[in-house]
N, C-alpha and C. Protein backbone atom coordinates (compact mmCIF):
# COMPACT_ATOMS: atom_id res chain seq x y z
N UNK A 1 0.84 -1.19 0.00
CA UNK A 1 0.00 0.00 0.00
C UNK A 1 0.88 1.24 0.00
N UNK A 2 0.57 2.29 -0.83
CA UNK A 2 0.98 3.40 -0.73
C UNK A 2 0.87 3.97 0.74
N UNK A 3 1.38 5.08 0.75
CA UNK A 3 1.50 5.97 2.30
C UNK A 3 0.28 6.52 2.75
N UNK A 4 -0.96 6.53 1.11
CA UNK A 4 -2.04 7.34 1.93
C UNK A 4 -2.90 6.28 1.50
N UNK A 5 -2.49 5.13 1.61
CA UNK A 5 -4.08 4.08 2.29
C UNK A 5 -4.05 3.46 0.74
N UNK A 6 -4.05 4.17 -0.26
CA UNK A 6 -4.34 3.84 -1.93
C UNK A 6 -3.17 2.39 -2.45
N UNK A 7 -3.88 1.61 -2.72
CA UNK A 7 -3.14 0.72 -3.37
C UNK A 7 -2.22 0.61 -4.45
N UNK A 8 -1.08 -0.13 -4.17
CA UNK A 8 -0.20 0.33 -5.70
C UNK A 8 -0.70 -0.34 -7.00
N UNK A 9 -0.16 -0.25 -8.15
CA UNK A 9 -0.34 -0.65 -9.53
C UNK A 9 -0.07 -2.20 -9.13
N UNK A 10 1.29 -2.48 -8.46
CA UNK A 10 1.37 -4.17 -8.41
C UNK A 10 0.48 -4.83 -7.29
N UNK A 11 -0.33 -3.90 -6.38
CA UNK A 11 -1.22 -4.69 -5.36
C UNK A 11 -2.47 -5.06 -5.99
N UNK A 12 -2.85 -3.98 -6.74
CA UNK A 12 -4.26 -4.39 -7.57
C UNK A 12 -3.97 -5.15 -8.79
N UNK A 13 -2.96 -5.61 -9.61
CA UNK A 13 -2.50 -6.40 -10.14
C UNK A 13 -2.61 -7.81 -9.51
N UNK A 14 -2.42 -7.93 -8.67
CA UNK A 14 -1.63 -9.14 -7.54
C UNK A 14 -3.30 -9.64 -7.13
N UNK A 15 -4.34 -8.49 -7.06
CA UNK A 15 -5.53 -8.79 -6.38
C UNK A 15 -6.48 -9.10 -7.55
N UNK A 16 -6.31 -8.54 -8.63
CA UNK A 16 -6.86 -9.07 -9.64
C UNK A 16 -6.37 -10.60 -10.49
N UNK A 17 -5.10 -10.65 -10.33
CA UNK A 17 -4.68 -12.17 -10.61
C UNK A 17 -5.28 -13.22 -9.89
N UNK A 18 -5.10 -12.58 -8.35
CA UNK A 18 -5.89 -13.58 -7.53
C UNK A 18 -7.01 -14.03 -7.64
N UNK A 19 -8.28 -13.41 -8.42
CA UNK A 19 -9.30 -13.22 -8.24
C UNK A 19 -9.75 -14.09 -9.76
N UNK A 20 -8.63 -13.84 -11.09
CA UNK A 20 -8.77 -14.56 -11.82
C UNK A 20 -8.63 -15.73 -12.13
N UNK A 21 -7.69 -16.52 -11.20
CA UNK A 21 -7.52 -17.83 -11.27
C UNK A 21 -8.39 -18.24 -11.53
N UNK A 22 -9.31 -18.50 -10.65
CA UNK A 22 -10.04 -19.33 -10.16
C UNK A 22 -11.08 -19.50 -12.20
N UNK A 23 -11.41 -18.12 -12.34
CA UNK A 23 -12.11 -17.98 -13.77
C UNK A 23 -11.29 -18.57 -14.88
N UNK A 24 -9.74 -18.38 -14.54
CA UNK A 24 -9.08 -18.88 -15.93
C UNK A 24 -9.09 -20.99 -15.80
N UNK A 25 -9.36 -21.17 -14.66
CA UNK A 25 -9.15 -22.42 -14.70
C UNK A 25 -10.96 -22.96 -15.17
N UNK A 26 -11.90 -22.35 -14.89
CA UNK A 26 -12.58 -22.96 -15.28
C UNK A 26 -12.98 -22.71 -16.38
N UNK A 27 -12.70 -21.60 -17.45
CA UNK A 27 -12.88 -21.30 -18.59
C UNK A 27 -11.97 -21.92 -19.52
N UNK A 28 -10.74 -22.57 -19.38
CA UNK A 28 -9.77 -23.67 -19.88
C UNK A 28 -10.44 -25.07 -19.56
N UNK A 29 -11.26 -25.30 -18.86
CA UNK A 29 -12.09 -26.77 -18.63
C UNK A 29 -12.77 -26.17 -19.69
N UNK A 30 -13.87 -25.54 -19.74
CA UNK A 30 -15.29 -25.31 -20.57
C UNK A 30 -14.06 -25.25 -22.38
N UNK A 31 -12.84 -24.82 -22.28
CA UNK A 31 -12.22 -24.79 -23.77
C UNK A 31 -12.14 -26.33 -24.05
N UNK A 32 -11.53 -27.31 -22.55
CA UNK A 32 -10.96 -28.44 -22.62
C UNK A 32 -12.23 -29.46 -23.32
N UNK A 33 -13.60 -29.08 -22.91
CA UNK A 33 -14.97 -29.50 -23.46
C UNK A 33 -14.74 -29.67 -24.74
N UNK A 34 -14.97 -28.36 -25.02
CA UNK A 34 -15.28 -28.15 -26.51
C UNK A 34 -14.14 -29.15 -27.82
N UNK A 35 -12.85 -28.55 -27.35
CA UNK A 35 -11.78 -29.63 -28.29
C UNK A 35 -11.65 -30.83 -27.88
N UNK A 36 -12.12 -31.79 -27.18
CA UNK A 36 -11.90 -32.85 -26.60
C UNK A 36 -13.20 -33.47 -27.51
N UNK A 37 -14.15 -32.67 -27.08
CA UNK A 37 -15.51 -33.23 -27.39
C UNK A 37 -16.04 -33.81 -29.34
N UNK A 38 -15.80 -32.25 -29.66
CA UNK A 38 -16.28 -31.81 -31.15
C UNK A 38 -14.86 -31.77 -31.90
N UNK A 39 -13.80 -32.06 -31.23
CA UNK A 39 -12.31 -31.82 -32.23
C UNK A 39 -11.48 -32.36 -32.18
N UNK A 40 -11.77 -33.74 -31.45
CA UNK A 40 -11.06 -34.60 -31.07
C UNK A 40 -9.57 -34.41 -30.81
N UNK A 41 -9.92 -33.70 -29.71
CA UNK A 41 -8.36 -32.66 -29.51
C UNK A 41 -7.27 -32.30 -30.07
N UNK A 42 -8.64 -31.70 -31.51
CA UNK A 42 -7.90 -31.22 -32.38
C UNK A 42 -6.73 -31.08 -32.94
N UNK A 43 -7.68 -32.76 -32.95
CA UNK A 43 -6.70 -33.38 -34.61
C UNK A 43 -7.52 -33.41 -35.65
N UNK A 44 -8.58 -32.65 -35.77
CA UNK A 44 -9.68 -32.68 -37.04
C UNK A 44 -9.63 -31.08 -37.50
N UNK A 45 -8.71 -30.41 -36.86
CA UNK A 45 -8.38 -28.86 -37.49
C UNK A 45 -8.18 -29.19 -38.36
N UNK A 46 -8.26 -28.44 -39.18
CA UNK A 46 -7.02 -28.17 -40.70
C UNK A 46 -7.12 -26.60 -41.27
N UNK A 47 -6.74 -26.56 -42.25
CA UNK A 47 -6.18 -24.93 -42.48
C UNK A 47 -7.75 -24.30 -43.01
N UNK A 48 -8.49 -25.09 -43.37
CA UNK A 48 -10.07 -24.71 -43.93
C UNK A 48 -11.34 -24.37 -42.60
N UNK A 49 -11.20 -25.71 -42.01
CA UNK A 49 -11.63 -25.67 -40.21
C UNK A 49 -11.08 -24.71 -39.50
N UNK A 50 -10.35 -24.51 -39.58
CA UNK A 50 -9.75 -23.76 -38.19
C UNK A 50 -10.72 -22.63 -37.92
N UNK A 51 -11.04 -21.67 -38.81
CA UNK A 51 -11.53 -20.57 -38.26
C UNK A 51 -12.70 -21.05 -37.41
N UNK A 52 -13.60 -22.19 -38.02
CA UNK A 52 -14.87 -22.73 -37.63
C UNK A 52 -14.05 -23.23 -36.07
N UNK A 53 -13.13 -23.71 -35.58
CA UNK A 53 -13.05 -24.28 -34.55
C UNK A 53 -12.18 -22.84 -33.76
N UNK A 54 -12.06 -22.18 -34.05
CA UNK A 54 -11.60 -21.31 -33.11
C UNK A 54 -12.78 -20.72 -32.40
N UNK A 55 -13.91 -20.11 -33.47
CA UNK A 55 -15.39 -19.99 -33.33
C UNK A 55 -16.19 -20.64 -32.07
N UNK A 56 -15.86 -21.63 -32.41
CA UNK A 56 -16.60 -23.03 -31.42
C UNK A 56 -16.24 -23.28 -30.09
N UNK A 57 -14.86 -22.80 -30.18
CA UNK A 57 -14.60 -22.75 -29.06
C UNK A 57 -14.86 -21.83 -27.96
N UNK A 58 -14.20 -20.41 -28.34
CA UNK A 58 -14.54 -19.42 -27.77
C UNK A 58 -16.60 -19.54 -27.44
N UNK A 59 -17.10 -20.02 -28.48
CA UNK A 59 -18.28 -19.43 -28.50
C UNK A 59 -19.27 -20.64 -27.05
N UNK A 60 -17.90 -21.64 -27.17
CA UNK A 60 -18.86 -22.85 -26.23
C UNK A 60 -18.30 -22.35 -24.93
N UNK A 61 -17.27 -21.76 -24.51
CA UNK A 61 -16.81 -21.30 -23.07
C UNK A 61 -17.41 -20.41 -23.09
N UNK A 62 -18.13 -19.49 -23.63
CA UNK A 62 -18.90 -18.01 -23.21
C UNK A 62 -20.37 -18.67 -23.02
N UNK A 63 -20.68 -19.62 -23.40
CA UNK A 63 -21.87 -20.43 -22.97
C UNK A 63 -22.35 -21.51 -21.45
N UNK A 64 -20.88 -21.88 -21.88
CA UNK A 64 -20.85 -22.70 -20.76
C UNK A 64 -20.91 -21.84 -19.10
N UNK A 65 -19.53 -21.01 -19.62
CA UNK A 65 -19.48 -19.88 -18.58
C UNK A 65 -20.94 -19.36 -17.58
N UNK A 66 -22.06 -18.64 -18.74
CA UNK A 66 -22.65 -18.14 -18.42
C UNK A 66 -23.78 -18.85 -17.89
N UNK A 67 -24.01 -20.48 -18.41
CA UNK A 67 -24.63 -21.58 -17.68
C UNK A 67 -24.52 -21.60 -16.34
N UNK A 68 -23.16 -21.85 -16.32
CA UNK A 68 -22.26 -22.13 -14.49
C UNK A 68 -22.92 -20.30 -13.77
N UNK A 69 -22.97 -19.55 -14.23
CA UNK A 69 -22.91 -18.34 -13.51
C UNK A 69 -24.76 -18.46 -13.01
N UNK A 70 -25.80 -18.95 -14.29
CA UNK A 70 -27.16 -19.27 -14.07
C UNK A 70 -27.31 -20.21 -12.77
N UNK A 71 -26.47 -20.99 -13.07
CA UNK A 71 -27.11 -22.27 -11.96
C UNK A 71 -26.65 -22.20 -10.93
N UNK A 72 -25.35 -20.91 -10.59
CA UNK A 72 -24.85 -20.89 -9.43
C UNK A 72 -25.48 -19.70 -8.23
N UNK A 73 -26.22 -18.72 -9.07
CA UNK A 73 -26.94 -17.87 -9.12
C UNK A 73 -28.63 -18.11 -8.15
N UNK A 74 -29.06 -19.61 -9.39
CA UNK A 74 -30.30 -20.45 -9.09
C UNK A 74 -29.81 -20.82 -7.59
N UNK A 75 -29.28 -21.37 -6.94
CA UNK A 75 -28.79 -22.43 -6.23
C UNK A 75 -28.52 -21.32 -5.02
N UNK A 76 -28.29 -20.11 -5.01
CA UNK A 76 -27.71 -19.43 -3.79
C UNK A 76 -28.95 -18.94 -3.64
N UNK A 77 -29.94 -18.48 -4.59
CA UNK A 77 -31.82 -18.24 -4.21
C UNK A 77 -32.15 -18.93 -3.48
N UNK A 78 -31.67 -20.34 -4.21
CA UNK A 78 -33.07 -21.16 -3.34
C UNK A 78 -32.88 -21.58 -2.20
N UNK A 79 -30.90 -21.01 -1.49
CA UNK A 79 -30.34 -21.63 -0.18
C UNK A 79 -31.09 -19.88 0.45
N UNK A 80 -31.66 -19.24 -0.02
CA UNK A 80 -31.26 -18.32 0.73
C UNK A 80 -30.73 -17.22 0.61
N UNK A 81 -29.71 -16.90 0.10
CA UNK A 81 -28.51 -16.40 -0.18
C UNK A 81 -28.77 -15.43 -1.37
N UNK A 82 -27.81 -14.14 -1.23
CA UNK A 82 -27.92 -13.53 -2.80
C UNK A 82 -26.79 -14.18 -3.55
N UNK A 83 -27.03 -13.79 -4.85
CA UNK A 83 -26.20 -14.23 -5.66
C UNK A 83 -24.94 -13.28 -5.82
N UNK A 84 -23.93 -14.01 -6.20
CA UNK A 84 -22.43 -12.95 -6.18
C UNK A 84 -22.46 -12.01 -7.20
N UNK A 85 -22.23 -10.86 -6.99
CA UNK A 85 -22.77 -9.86 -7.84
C UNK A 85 -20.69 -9.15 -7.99
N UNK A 86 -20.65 -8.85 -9.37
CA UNK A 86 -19.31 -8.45 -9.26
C UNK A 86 -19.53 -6.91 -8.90
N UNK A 87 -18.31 -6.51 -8.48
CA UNK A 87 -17.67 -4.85 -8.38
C UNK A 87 -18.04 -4.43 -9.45
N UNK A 88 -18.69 -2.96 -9.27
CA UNK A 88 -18.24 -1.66 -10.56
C UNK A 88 -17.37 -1.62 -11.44
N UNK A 89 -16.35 -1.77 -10.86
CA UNK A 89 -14.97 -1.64 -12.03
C UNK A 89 -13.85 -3.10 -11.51
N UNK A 90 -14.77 -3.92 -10.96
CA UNK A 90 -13.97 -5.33 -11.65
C UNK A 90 -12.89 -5.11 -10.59
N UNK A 91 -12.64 -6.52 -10.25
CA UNK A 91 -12.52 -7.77 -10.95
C UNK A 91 -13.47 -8.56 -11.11
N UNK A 92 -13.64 -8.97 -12.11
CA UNK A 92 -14.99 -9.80 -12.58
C UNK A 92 -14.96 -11.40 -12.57
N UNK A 93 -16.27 -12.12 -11.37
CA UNK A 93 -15.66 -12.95 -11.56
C UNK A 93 -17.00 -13.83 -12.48
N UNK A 94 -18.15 -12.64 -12.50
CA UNK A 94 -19.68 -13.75 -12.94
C UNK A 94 -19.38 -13.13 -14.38
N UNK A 95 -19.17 -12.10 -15.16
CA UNK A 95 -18.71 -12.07 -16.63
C UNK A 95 -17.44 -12.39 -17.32
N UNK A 96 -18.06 -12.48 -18.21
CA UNK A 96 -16.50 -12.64 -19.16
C UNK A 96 -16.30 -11.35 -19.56
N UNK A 97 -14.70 -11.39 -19.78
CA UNK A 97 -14.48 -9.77 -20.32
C UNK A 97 -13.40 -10.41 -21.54
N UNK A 98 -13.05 -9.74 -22.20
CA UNK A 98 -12.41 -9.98 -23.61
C UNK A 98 -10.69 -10.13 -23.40
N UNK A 99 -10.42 -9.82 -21.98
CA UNK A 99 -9.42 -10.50 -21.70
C UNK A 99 -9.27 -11.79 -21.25
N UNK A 100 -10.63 -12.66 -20.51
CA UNK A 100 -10.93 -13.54 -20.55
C UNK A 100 -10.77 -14.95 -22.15
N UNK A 101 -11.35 -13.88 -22.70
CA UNK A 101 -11.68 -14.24 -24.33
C UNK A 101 -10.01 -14.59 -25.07
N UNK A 102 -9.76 -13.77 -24.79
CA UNK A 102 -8.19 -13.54 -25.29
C UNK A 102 -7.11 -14.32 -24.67
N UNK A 103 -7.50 -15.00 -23.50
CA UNK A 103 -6.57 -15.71 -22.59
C UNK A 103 -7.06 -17.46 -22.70
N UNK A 104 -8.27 -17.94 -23.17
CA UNK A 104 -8.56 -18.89 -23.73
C UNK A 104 -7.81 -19.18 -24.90
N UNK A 105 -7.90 -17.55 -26.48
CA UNK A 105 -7.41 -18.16 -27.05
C UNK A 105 -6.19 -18.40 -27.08
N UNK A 106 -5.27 -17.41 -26.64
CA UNK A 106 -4.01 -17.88 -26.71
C UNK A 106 -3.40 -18.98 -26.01
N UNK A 107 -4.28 -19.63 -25.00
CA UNK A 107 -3.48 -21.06 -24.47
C UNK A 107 -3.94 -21.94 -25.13
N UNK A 108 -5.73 -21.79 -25.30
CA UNK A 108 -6.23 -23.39 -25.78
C UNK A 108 -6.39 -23.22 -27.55
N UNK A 109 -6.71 -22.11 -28.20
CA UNK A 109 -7.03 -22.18 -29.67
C UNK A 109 -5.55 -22.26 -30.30
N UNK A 110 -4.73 -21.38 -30.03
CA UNK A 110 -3.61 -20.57 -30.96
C UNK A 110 -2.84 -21.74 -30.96
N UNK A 111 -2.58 -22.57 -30.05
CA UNK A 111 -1.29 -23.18 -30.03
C UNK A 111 -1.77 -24.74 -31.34
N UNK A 112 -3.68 -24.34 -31.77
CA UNK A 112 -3.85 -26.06 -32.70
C UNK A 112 -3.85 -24.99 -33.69
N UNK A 113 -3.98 -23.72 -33.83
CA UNK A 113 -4.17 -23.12 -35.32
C UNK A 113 -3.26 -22.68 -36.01
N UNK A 114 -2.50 -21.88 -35.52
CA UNK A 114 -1.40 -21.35 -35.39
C UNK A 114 -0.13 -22.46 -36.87
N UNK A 115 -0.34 -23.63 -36.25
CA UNK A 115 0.55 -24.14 -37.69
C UNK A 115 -0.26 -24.52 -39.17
N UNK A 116 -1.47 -23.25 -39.17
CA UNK A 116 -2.47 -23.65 -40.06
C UNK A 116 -2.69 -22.36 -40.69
N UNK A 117 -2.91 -21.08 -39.65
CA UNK A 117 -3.12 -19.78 -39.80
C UNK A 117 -3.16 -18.92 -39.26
N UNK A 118 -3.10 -17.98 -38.82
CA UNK A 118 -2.97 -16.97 -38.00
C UNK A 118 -4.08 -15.97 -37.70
N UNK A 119 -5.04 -15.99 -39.07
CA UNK A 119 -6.06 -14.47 -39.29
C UNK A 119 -7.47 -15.87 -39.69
N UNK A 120 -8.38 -15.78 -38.49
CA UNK A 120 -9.31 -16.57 -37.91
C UNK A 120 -10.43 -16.14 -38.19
N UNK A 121 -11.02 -14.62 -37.93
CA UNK A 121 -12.07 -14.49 -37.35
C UNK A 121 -12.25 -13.29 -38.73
N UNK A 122 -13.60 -13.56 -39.21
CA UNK A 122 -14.73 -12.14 -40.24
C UNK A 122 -15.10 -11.14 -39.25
N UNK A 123 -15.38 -10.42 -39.70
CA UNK A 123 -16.04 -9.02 -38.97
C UNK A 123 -17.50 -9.48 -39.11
N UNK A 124 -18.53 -9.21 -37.93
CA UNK A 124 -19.93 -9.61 -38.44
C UNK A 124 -20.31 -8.53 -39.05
N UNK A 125 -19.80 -7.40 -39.05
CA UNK A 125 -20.67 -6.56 -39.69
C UNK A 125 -20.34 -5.67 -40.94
N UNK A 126 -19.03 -6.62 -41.83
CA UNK A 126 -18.60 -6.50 -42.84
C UNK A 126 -19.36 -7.87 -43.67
N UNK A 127 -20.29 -6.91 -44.44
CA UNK A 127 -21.10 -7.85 -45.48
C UNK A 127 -20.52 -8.36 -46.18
N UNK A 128 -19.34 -7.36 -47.19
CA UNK A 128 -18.55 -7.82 -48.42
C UNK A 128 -17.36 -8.11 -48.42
N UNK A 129 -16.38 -7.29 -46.92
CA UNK A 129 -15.61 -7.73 -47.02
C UNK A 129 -15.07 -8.97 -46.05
N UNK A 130 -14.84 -9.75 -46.72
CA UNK A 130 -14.49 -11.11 -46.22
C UNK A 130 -12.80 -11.49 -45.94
N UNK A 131 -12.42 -10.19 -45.48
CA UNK A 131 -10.86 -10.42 -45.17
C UNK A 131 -10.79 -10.82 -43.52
N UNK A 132 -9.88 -11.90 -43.55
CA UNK A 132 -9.82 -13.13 -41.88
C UNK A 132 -9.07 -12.09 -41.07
N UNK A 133 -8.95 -11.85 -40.05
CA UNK A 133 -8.66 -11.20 -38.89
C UNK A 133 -7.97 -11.99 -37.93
N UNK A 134 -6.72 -11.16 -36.86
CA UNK A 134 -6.49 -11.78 -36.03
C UNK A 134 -7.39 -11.76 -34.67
N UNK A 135 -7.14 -12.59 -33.72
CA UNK A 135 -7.78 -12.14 -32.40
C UNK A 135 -8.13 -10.96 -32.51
N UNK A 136 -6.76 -10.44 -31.93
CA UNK A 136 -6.92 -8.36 -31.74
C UNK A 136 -7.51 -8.04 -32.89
N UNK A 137 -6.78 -8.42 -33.51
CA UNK A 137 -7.34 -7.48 -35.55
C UNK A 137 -8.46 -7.34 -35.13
N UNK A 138 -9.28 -8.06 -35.20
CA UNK A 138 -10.73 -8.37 -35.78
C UNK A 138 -11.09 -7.40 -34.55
N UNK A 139 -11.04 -7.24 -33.50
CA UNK A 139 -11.60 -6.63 -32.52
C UNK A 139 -11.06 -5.04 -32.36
N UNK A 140 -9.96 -4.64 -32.94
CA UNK A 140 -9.61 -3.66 -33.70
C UNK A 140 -10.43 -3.00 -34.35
N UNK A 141 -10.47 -3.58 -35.34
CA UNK A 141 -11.12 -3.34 -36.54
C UNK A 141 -12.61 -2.64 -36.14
N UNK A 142 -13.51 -4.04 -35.63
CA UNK A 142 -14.37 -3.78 -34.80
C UNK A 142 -14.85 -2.16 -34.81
N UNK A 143 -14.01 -2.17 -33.17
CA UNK A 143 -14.16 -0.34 -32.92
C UNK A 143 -13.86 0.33 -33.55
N UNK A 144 -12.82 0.30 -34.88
CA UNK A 144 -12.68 1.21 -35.40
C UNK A 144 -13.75 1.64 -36.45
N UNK A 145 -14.20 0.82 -37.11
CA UNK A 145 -15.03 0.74 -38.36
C UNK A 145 -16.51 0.92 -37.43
N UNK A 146 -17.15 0.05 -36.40
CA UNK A 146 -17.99 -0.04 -36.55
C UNK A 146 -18.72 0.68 -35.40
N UNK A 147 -17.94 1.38 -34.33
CA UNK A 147 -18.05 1.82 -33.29
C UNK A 147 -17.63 3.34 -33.45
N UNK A 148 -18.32 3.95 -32.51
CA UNK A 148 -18.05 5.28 -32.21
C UNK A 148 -16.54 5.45 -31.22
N UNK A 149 -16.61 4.69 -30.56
CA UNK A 149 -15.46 5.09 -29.17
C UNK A 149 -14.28 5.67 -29.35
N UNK A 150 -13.69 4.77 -30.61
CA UNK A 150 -12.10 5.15 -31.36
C UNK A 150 -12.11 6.32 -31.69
N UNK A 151 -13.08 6.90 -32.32
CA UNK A 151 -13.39 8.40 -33.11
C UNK A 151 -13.48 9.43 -31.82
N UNK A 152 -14.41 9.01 -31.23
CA UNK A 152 -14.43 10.09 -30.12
C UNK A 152 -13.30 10.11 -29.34
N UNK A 153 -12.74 9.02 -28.93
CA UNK A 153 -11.51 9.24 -28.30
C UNK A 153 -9.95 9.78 -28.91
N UNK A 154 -10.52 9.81 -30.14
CA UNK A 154 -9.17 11.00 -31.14
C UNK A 154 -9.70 12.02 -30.82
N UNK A 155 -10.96 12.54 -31.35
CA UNK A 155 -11.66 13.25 -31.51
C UNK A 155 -10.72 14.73 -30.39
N UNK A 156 -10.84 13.58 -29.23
CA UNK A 156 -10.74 14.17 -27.66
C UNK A 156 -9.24 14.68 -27.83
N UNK A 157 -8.34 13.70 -28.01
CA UNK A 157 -7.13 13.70 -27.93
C UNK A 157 -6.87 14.95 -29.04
N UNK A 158 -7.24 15.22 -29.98
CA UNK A 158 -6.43 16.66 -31.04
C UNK A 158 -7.56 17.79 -30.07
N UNK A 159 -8.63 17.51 -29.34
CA UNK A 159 -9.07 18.79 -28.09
C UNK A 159 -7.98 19.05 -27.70
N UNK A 160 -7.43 18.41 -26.87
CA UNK A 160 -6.72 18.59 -25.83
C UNK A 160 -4.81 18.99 -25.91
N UNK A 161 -4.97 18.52 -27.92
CA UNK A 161 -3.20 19.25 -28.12
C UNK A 161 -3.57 20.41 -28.51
């Protein structure tokens, strides 16, 4: 702790790691599902599949996830109990956040695609153009093209030079 009570950069680091374990281990089971299950631990990738199984994956741990968060939710009602409700500004442990997303793929997707391809993922809201994206790319891209935030936050930044 700093001198006036405020926590440092490496304590809330240290408290947010702590807090993620517990999410990264069970969101690497809910990945371990999906390629075990449908990809026969993916050895049925190939350079055509892959994007479809990177898809599948991510898309079955944000499911599963939010199952486990329903029934754990159900289960503290009916003891009684409220349900665990996260902090304002996180650490989060009942949502997923896109660092979540991003920490699946790089342990459980990247390491079967990766000797296949690199640029995975379409934009949903690019009709025509059909150019593959990385993780980040695509989520890049995203805000830039399809979101306001990026713009306003230049916008802000030539305010303020």
């Amino acid at each position: 702790m700093s001198f006036q009570g405020e926590k440092t950069r490496e304590e809330i680091d240290a408290e947010w790691d702590d807090i993620q374990g517990p999410v990264r281990l069970k969101i690497l089971k809910f990945a371990d599902e999906a390629i075990k299950g449908d990809w026969d631990e993916g050895d049925k990738v190939t350079k055509v599949n892959a994007p479809a199984f990177a898809a599948d994956v991510l898309l079955h741990v944000r499911k599963r996830f939010y199952m486990e968060v329903e029934k754990d939710a159900k289960e503290a009602r009916a003891a009684g109990r409220k349900p665990i409700v996260d902090p304002f500004g996180g650490p989060f442990t009942q949502k997923l956040s896109l660092e979540n997303m991003k920490y699946v793929f790089d342990v459980k997707v990247k390491p079967i695609t990766s000797k296949f391809r690199n640029d995975l993922f379409l934009c949903p809201s690019c009709d025509a153009n059909m150019k593959f994206f990385g993780f980040e790319g695509v989520i890049q891209h995203y805000a830039a093209k399809h979101t306001t935030i990026l713009s306003r936050r230049r916008r802000r930044h030539r305010e303020l030079n």
